[in-house]
C-alpha atoms as a PDB file:
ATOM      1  CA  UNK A   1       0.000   0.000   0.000  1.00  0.00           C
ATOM      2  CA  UNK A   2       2.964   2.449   0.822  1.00  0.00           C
ATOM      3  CA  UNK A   3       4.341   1.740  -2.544  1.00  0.00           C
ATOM      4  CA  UNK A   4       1.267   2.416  -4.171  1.00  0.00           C
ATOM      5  CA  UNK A   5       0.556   5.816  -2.233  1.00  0.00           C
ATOM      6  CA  UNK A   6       4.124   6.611  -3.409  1.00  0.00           C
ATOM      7  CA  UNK A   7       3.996   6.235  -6.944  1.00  0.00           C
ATOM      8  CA  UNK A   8      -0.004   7.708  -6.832  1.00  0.00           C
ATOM      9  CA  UNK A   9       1.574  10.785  -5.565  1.00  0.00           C
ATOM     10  CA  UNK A  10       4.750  10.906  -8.097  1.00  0.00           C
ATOM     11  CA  UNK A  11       2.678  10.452 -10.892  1.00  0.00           C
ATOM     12  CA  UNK A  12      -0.072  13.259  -9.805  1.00  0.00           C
ATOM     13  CA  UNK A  13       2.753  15.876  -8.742  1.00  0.00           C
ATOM     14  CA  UNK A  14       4.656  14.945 -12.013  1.00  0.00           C
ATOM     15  CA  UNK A  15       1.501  15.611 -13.944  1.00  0.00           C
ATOM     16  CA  UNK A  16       1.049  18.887 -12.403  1.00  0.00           C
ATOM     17  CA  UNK A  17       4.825  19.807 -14.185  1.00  0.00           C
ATOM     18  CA  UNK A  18       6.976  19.374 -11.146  1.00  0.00           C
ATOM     19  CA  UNK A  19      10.171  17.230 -11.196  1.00  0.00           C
ATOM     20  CA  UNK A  20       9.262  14.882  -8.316  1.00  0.00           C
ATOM     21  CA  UNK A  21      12.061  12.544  -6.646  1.00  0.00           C
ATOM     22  CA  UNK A  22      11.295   9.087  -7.490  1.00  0.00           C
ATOM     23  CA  UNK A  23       9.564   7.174  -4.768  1.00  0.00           C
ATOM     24  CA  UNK A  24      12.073   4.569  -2.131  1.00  0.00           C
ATOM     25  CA  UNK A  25      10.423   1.370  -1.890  1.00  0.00           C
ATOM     26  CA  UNK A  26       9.085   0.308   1.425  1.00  0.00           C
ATOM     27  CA  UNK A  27      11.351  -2.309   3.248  1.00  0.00           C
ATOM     28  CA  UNK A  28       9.300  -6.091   3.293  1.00  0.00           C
ATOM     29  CA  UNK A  29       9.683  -8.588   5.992  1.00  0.00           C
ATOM     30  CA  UNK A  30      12.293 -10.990   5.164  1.00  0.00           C
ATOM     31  CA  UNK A  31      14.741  -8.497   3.317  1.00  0.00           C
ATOM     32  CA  UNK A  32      17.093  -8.513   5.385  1.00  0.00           C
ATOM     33  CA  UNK A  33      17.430 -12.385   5.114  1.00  0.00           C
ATOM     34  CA  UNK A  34      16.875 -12.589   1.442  1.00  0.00           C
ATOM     35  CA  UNK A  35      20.426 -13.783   0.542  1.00  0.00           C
ATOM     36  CA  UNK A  36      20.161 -16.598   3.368  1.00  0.00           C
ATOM     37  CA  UNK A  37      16.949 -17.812   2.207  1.00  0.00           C
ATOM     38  CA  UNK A  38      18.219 -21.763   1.436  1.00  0.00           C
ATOM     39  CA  UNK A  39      21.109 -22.260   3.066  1.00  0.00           C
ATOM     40  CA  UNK A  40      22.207 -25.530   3.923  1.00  0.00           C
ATOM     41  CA  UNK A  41      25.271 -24.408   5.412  1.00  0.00           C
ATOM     42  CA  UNK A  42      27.157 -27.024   3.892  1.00  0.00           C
ATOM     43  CA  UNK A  43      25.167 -29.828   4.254  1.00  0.00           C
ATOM     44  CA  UNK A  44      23.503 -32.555   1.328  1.00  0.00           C
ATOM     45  CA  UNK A  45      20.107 -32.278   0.610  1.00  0.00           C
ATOM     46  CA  UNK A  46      19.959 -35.723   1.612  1.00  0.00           C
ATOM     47  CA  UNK A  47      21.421 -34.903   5.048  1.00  0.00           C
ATOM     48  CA  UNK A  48      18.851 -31.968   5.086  1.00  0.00           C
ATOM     49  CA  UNK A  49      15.724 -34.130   4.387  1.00  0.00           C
ATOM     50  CA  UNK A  50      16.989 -36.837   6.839  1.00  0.00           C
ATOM     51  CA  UNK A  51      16.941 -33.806   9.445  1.00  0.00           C
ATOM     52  CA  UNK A  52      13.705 -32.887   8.454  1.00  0.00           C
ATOM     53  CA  UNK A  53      11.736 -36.087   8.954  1.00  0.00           C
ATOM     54  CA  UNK A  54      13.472 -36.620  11.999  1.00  0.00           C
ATOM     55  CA  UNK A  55      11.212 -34.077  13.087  1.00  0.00           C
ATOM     56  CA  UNK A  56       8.248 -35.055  12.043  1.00  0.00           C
ATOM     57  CA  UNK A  57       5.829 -36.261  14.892  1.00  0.00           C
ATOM     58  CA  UNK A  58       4.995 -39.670  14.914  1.00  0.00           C
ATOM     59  CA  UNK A  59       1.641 -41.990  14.446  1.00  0.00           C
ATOM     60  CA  UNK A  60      -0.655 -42.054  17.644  1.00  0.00           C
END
């Protein structure tokens, strides 16, 4: 919605003949971890999955 007001309010002042700074986009959850989204640290996928259902509850 931010983003939206943003460029709403470019566009309108830049339609009216001023020279409006473009808009900064509005900082998401998650950005700051986008480049560890994945990581395995080192580890097989197998190794990974094995981990995984280790977790996994078992039947009643």
């Amino acid at each position: 919605m931010h983003d939206a007001i943003g460029w709403s309010a470019y566009s309108i002042v830049g339609a009216l003949g001023a020279k409006p700074k473009k808009p900064k986009p509005q900082r998401r959850p998650g950005d700051e971890f986008a480049d560890q989204l994945g990581d395995r640290g080192g580890h097989s996928t197998e190794d990974v999955v094995a981990y995984l259902d280790s977790l996994k509850p078992t039947a009643a």
